[in-house]
ModelCIF file with pLDDT and N, C-alpha, C, O atoms, coordinates in Angstrom:
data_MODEL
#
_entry.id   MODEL 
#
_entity.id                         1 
_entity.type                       polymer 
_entity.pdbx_number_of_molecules   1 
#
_entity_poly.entity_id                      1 
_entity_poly.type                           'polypeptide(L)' 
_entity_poly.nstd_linkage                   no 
_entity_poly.nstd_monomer                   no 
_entity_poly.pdbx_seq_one_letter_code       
;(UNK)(UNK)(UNK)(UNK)(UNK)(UNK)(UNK)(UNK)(UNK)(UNK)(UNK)(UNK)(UNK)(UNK)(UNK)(UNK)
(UNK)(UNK)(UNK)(UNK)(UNK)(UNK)(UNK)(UNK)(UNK)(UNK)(UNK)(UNK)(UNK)(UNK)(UNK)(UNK)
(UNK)(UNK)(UNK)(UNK)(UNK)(UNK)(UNK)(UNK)(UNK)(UNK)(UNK)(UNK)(UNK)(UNK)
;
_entity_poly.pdbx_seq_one_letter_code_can   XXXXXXXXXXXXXXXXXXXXXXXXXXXXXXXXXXXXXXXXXXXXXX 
_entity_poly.pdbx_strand_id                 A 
#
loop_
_entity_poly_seq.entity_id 
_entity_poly_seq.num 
_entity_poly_seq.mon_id 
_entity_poly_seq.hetero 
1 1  UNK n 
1 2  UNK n 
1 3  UNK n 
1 4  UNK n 
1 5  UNK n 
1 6  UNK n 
1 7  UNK n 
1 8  UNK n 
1 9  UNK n 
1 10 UNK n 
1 11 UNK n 
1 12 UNK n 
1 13 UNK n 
1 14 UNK n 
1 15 UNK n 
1 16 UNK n 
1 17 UNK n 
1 18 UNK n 
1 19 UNK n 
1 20 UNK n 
1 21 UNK n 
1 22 UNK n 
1 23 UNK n 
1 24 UNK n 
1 25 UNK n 
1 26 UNK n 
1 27 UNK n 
1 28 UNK n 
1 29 UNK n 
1 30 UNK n 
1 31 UNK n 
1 32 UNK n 
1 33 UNK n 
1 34 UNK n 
1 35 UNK n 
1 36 UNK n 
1 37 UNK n 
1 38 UNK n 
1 39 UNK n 
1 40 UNK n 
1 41 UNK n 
1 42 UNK n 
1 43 UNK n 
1 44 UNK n 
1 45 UNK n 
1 46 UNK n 
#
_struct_asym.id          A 
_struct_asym.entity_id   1 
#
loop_
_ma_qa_metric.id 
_ma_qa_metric.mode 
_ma_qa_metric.name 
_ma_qa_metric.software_group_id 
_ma_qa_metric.type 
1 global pLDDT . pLDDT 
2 local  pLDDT . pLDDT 
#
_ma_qa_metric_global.metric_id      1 
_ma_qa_metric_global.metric_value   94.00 
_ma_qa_metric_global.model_id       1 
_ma_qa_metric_global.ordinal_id     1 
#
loop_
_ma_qa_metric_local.label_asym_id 
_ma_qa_metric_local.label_comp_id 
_ma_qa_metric_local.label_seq_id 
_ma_qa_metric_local.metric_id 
_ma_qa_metric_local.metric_value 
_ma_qa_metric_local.model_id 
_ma_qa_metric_local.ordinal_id 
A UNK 1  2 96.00 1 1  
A UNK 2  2 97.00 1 2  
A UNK 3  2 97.00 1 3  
A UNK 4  2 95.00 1 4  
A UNK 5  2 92.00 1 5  
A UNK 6  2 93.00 1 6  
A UNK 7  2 94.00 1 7  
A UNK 8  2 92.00 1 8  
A UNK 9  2 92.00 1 9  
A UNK 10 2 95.00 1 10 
A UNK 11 2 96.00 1 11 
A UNK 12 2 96.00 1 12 
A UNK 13 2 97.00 1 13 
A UNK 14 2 97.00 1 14 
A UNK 15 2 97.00 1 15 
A UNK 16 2 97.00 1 16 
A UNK 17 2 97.00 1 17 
A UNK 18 2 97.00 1 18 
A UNK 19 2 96.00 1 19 
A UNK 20 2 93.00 1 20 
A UNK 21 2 88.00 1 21 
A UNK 22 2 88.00 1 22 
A UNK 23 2 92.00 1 23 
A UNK 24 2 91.00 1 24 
A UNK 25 2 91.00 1 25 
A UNK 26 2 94.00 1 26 
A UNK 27 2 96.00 1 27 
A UNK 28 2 96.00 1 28 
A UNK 29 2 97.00 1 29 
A UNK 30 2 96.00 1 30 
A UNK 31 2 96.00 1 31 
A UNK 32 2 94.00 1 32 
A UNK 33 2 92.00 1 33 
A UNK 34 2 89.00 1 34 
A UNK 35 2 89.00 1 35 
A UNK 36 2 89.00 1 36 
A UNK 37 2 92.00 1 37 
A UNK 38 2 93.00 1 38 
A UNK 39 2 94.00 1 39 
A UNK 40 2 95.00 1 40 
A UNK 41 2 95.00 1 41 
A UNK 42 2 96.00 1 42 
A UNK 43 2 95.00 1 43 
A UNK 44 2 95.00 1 44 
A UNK 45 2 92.00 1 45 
A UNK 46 2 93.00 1 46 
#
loop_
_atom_site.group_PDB 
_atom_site.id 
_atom_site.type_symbol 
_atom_site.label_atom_id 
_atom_site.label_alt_id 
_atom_site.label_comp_id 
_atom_site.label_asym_id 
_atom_site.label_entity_id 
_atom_site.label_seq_id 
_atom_site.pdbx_PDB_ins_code 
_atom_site.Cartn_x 
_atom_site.Cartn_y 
_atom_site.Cartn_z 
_atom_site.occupancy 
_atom_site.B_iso_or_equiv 
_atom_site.pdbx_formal_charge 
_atom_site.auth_seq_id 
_atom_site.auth_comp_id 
_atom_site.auth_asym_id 
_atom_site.auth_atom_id 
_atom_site.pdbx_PDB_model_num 
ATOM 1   N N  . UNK A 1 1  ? -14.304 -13.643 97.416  1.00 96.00 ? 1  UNK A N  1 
ATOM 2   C CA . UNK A 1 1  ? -14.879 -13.398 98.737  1.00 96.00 ? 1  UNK A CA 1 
ATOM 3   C C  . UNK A 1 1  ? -16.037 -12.416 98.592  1.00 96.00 ? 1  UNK A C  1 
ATOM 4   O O  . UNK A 1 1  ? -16.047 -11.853 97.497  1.00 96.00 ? 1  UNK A O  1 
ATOM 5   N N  . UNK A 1 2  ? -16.867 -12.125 99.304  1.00 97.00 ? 2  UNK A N  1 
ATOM 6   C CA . UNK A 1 2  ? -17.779 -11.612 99.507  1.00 97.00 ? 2  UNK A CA 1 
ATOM 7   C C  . UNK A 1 2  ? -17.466 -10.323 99.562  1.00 97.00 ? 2  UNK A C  1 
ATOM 8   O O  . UNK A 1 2  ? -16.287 -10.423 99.902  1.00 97.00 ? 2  UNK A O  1 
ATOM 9   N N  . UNK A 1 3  ? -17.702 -9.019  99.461  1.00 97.00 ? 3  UNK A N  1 
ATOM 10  C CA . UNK A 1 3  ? -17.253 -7.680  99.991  1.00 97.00 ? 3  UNK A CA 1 
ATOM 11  C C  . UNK A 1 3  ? -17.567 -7.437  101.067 1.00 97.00 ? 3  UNK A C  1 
ATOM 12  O O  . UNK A 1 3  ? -16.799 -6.993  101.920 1.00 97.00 ? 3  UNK A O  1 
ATOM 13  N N  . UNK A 1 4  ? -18.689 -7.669  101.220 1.00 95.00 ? 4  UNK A N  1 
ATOM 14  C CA . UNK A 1 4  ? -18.480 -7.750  102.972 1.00 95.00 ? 4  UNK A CA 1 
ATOM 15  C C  . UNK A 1 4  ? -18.711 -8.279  103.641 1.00 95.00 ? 4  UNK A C  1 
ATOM 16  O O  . UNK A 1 4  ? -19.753 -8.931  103.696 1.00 95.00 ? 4  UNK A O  1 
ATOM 17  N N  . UNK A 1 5  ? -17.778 -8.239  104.521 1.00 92.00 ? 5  UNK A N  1 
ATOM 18  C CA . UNK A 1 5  ? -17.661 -9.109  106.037 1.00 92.00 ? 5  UNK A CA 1 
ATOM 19  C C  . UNK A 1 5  ? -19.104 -9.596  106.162 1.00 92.00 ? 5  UNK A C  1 
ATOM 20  O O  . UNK A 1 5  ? -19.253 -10.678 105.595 1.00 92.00 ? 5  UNK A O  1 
ATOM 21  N N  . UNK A 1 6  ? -20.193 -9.124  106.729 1.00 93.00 ? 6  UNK A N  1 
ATOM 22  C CA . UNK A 1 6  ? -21.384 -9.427  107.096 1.00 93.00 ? 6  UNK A CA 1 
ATOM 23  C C  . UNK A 1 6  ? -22.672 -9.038  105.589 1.00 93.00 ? 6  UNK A C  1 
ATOM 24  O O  . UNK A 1 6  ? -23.030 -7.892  105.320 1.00 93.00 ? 6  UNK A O  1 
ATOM 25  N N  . UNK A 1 7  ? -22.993 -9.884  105.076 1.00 94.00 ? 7  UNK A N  1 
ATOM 26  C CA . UNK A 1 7  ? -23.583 -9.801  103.615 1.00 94.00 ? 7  UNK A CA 1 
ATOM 27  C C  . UNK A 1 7  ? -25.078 -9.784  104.174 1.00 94.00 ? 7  UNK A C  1 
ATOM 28  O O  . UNK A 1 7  ? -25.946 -9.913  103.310 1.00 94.00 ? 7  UNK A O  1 
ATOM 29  N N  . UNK A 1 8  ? -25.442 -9.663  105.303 1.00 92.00 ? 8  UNK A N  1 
ATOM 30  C CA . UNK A 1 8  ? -26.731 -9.050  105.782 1.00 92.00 ? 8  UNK A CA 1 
ATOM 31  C C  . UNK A 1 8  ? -26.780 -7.711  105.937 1.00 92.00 ? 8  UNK A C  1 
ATOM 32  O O  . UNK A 1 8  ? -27.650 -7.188  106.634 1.00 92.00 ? 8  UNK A O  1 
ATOM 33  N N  . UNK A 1 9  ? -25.955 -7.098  105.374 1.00 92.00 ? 9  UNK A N  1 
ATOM 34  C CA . UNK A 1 9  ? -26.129 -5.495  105.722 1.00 92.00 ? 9  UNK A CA 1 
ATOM 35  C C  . UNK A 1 9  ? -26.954 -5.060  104.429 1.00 92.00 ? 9  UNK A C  1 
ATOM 36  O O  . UNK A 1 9  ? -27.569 -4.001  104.307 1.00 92.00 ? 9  UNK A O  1 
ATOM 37  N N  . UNK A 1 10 ? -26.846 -6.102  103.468 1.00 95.00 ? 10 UNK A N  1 
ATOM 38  C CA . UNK A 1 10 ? -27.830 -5.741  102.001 1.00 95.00 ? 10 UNK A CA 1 
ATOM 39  C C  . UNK A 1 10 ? -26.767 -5.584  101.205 1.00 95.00 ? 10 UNK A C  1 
ATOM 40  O O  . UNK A 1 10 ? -27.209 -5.179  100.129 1.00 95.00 ? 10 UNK A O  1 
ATOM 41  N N  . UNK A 1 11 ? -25.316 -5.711  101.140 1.00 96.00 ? 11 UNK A N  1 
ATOM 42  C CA . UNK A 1 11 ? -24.176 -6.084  100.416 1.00 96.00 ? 11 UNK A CA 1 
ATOM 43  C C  . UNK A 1 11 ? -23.735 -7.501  99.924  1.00 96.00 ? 11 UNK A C  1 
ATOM 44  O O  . UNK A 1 11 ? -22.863 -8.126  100.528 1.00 96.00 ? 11 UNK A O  1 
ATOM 45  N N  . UNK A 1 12 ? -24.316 -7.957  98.888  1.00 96.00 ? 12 UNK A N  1 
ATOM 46  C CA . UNK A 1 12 ? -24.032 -9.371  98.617  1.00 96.00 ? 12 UNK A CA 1 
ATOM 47  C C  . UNK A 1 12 ? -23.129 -9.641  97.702  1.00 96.00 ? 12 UNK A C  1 
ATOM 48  O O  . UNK A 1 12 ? -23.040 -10.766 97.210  1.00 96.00 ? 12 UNK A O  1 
ATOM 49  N N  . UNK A 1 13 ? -22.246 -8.508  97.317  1.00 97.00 ? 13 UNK A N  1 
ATOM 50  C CA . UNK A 1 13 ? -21.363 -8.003  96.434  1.00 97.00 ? 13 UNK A CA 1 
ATOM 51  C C  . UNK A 1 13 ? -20.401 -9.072  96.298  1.00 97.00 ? 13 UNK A C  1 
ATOM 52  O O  . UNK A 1 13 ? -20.342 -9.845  97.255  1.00 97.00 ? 13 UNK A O  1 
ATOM 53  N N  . UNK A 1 14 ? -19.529 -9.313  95.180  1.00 97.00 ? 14 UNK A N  1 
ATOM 54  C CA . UNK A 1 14 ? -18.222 -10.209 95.216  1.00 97.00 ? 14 UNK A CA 1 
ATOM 55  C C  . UNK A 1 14 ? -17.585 -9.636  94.648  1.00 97.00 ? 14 UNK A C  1 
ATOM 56  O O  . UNK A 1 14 ? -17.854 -8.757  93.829  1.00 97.00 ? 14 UNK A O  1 
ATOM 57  N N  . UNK A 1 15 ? -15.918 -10.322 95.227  1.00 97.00 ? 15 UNK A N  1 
ATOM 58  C CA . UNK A 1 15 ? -14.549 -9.556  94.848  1.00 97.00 ? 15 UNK A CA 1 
ATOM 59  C C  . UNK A 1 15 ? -13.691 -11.188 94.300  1.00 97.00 ? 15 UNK A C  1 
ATOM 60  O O  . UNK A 1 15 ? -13.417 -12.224 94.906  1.00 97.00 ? 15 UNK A O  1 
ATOM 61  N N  . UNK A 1 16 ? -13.498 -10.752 92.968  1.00 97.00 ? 16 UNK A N  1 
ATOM 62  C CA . UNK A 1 16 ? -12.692 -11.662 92.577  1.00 97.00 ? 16 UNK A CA 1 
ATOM 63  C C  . UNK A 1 16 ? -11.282 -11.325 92.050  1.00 97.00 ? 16 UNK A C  1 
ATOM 64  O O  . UNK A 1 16 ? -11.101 -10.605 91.067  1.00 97.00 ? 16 UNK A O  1 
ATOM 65  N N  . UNK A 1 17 ? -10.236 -11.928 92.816  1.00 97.00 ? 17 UNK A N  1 
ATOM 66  C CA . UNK A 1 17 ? -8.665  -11.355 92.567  1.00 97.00 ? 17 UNK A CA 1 
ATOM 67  C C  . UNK A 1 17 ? -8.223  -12.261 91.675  1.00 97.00 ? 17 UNK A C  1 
ATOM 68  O O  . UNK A 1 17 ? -8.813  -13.234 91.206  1.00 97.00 ? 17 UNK A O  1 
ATOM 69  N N  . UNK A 1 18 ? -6.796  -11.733 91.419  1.00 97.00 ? 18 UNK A N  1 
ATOM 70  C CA . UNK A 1 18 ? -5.875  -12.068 90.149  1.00 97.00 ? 18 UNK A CA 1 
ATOM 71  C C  . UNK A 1 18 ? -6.809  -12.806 89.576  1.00 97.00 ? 18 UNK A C  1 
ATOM 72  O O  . UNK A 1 18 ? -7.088  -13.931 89.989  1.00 97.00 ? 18 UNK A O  1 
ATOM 73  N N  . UNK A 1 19 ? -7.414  -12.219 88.521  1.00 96.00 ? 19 UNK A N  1 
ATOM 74  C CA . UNK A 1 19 ? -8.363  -12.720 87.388  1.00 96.00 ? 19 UNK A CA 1 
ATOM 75  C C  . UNK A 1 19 ? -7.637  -13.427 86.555  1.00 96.00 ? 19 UNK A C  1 
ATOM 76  O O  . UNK A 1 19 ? -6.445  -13.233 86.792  1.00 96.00 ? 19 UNK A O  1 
ATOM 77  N N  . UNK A 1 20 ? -7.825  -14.227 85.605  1.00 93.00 ? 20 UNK A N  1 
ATOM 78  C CA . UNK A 1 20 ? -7.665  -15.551 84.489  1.00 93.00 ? 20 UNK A CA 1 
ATOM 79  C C  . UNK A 1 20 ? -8.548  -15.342 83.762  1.00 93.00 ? 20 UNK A C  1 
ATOM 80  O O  . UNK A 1 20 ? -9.730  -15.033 83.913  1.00 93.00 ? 20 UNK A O  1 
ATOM 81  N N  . UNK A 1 21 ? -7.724  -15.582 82.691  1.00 88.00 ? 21 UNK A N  1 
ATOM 82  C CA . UNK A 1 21 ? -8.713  -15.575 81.367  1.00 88.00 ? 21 UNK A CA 1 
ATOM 83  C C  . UNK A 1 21 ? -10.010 -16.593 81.852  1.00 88.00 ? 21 UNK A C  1 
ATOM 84  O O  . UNK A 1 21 ? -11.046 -16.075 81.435  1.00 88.00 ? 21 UNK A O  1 
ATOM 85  N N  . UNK A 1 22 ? -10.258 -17.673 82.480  1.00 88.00 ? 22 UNK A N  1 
ATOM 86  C CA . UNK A 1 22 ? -11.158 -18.657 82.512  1.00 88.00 ? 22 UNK A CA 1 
ATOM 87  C C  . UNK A 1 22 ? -11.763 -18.316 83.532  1.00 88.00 ? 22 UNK A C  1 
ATOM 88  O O  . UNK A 1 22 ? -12.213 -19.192 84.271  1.00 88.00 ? 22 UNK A O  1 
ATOM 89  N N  . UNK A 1 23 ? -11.928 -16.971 83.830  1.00 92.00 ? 23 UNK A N  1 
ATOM 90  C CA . UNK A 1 23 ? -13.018 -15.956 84.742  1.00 92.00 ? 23 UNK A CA 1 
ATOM 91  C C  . UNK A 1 23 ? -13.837 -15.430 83.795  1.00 92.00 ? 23 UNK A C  1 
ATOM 92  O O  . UNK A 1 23 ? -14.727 -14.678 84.193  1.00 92.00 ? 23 UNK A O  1 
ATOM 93  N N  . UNK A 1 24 ? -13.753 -15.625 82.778  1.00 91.00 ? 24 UNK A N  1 
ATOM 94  C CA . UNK A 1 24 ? -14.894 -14.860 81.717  1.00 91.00 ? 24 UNK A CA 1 
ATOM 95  C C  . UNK A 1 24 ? -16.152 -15.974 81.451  1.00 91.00 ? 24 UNK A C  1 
ATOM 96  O O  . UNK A 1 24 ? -16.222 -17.183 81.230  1.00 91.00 ? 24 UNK A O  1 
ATOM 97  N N  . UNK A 1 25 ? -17.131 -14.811 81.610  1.00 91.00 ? 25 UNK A N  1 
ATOM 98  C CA . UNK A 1 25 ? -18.455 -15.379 81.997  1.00 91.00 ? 25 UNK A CA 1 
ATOM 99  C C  . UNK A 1 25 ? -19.390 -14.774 81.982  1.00 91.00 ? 25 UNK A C  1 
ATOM 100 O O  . UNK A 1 25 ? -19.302 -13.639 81.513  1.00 91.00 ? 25 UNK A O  1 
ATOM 101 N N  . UNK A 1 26 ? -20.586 -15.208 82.441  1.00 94.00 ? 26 UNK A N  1 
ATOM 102 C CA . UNK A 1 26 ? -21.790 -14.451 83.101  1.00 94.00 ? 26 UNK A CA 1 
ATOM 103 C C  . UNK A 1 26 ? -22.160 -15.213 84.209  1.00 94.00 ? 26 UNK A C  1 
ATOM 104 O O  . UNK A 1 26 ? -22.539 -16.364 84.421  1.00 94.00 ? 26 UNK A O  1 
ATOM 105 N N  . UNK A 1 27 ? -21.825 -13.746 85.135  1.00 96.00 ? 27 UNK A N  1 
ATOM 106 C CA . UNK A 1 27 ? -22.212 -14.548 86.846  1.00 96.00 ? 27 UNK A CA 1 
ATOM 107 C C  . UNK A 1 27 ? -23.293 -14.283 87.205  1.00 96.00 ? 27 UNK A C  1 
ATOM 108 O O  . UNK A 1 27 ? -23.605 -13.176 86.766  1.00 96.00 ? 27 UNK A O  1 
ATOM 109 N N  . UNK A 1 28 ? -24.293 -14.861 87.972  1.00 96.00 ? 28 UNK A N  1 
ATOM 110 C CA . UNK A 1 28 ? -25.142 -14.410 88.495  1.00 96.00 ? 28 UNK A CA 1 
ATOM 111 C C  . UNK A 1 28 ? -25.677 -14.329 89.902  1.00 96.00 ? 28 UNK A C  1 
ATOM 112 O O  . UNK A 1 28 ? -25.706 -15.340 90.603  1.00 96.00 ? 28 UNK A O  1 
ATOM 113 N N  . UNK A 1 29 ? -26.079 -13.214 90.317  1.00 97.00 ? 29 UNK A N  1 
ATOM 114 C CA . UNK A 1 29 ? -26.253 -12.846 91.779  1.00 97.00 ? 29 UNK A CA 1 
ATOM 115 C C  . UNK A 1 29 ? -27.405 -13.212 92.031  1.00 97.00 ? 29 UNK A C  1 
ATOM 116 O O  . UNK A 1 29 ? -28.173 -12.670 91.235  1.00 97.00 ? 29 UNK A O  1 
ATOM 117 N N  . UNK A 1 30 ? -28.152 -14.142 93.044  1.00 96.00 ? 30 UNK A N  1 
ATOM 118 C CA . UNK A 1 30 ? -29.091 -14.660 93.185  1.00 96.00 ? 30 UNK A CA 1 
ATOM 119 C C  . UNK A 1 30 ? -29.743 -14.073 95.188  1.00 96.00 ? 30 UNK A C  1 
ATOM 120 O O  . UNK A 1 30 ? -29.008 -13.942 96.167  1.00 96.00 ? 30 UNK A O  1 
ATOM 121 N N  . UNK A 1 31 ? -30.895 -13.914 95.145  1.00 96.00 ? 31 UNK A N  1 
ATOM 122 C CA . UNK A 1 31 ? -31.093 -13.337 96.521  1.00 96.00 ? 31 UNK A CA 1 
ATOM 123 C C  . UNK A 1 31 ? -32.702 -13.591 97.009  1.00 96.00 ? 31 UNK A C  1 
ATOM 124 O O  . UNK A 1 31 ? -33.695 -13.302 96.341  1.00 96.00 ? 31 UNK A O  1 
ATOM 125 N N  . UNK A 1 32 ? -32.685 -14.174 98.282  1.00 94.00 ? 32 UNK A N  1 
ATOM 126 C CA . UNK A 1 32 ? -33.344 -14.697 98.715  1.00 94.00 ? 32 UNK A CA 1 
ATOM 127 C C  . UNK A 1 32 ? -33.926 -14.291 99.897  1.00 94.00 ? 32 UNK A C  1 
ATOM 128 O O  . UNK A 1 32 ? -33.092 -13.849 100.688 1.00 94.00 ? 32 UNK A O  1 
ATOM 129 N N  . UNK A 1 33 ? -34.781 -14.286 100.197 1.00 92.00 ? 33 UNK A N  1 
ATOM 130 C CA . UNK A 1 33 ? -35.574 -14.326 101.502 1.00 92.00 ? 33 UNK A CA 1 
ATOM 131 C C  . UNK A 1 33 ? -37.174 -14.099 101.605 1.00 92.00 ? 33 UNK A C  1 
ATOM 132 O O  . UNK A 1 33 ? -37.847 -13.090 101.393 1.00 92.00 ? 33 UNK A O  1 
ATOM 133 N N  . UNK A 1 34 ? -37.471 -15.168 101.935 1.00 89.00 ? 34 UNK A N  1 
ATOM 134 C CA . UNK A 1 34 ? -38.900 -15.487 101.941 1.00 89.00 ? 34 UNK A CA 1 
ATOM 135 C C  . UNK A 1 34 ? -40.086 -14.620 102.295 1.00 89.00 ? 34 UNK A C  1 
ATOM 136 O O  . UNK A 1 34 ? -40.128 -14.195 103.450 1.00 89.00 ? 34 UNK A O  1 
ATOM 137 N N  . UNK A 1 35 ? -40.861 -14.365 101.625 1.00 89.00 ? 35 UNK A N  1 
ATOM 138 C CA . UNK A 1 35 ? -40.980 -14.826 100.076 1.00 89.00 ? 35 UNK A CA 1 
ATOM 139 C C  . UNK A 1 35 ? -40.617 -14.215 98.539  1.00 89.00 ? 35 UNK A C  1 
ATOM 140 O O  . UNK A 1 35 ? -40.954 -14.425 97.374  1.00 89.00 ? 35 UNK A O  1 
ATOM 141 N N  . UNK A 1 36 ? -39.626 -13.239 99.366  1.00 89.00 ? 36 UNK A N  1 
ATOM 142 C CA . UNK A 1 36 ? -38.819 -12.279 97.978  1.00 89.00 ? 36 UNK A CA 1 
ATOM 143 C C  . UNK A 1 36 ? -37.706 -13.128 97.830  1.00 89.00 ? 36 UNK A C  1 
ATOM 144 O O  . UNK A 1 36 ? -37.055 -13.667 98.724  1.00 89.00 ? 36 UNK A O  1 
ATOM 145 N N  . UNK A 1 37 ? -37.503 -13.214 96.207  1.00 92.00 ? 37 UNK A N  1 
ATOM 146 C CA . UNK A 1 37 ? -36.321 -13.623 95.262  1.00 92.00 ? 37 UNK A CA 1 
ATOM 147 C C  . UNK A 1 37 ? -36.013 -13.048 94.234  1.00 92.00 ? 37 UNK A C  1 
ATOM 148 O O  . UNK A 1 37 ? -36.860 -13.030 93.341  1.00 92.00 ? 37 UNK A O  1 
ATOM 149 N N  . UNK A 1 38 ? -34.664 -12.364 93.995  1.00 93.00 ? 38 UNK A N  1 
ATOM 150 C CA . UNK A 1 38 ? -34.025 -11.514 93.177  1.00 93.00 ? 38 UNK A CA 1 
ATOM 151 C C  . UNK A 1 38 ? -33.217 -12.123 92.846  1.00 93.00 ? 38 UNK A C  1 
ATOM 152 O O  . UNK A 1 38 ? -32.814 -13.036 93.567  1.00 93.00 ? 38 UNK A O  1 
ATOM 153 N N  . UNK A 1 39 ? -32.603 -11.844 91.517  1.00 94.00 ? 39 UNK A N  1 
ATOM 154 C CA . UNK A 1 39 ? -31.923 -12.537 90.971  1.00 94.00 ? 39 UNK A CA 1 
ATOM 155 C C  . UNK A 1 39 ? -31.070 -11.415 89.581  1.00 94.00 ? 39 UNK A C  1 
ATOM 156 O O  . UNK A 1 39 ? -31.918 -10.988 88.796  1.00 94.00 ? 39 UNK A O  1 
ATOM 157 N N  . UNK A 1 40 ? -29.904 -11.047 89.316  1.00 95.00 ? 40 UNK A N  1 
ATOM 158 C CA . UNK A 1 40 ? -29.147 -10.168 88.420  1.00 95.00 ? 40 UNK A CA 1 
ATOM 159 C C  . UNK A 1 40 ? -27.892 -10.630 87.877  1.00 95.00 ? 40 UNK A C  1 
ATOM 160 O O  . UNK A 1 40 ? -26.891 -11.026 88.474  1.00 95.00 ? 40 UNK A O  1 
ATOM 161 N N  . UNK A 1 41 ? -28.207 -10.465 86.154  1.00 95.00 ? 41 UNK A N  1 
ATOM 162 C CA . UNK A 1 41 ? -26.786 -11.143 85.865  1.00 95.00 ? 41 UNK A CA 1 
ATOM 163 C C  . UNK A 1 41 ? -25.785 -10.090 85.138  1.00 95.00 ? 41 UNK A C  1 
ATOM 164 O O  . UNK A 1 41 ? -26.302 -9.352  84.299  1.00 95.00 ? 41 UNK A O  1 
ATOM 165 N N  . UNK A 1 42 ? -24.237 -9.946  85.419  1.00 96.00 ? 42 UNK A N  1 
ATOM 166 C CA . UNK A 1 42 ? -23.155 -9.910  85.374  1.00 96.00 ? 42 UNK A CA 1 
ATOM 167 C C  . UNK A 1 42 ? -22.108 -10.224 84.096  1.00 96.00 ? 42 UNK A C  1 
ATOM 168 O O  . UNK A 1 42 ? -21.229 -11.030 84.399  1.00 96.00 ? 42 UNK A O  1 
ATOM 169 N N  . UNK A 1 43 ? -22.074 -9.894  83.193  1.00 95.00 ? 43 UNK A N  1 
ATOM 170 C CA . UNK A 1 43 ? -20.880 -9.973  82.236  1.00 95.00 ? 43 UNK A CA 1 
ATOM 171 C C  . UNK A 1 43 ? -19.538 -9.864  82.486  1.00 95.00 ? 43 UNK A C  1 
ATOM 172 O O  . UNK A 1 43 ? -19.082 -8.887  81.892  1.00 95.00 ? 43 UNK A O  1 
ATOM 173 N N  . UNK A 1 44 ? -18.600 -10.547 83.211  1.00 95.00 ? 44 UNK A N  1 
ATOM 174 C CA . UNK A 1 44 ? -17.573 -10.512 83.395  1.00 95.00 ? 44 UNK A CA 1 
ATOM 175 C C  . UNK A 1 44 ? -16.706 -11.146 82.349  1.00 95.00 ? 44 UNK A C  1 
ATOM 176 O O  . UNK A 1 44 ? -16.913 -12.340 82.132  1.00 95.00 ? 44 UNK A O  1 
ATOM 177 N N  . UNK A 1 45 ? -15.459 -10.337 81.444  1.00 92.00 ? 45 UNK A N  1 
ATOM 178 C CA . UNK A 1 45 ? -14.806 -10.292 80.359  1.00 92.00 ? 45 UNK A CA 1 
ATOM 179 C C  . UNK A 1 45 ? -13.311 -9.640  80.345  1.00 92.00 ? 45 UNK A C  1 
ATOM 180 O O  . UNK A 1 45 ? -12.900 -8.607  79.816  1.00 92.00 ? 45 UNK A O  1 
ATOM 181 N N  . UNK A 1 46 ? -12.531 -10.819 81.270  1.00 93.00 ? 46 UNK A N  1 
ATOM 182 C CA . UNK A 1 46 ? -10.675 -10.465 81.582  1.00 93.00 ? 46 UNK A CA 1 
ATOM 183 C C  . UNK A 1 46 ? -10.028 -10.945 80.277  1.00 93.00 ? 46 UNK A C  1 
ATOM 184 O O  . UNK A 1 46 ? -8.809  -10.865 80.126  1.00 93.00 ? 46 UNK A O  1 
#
């Protein structure tokens, strides 16, 4: 889920529960709004 409730507050954060080994990855946070695009990646390793 998202962390927060409303992900227009500039929180585009994620919460991922009871993790699994087949959560390991690199996630990436992608962000948008015209004509700015951001984009940050994540090493996640359960």
């Amino acid at each position: 889920q998202f962390t927060s409730s409303d992900p227009r507050s500039g929180d585009g954060s994620l919460d991922i529960l009871n993790l699994k080994s087949a959560d390991t990855g690199t996630y990436q946070c992608k962000v948008k709004k015209a004509p700015g695009v951001q984009s940050q990646k994540i090493q996640l390793t359960v």
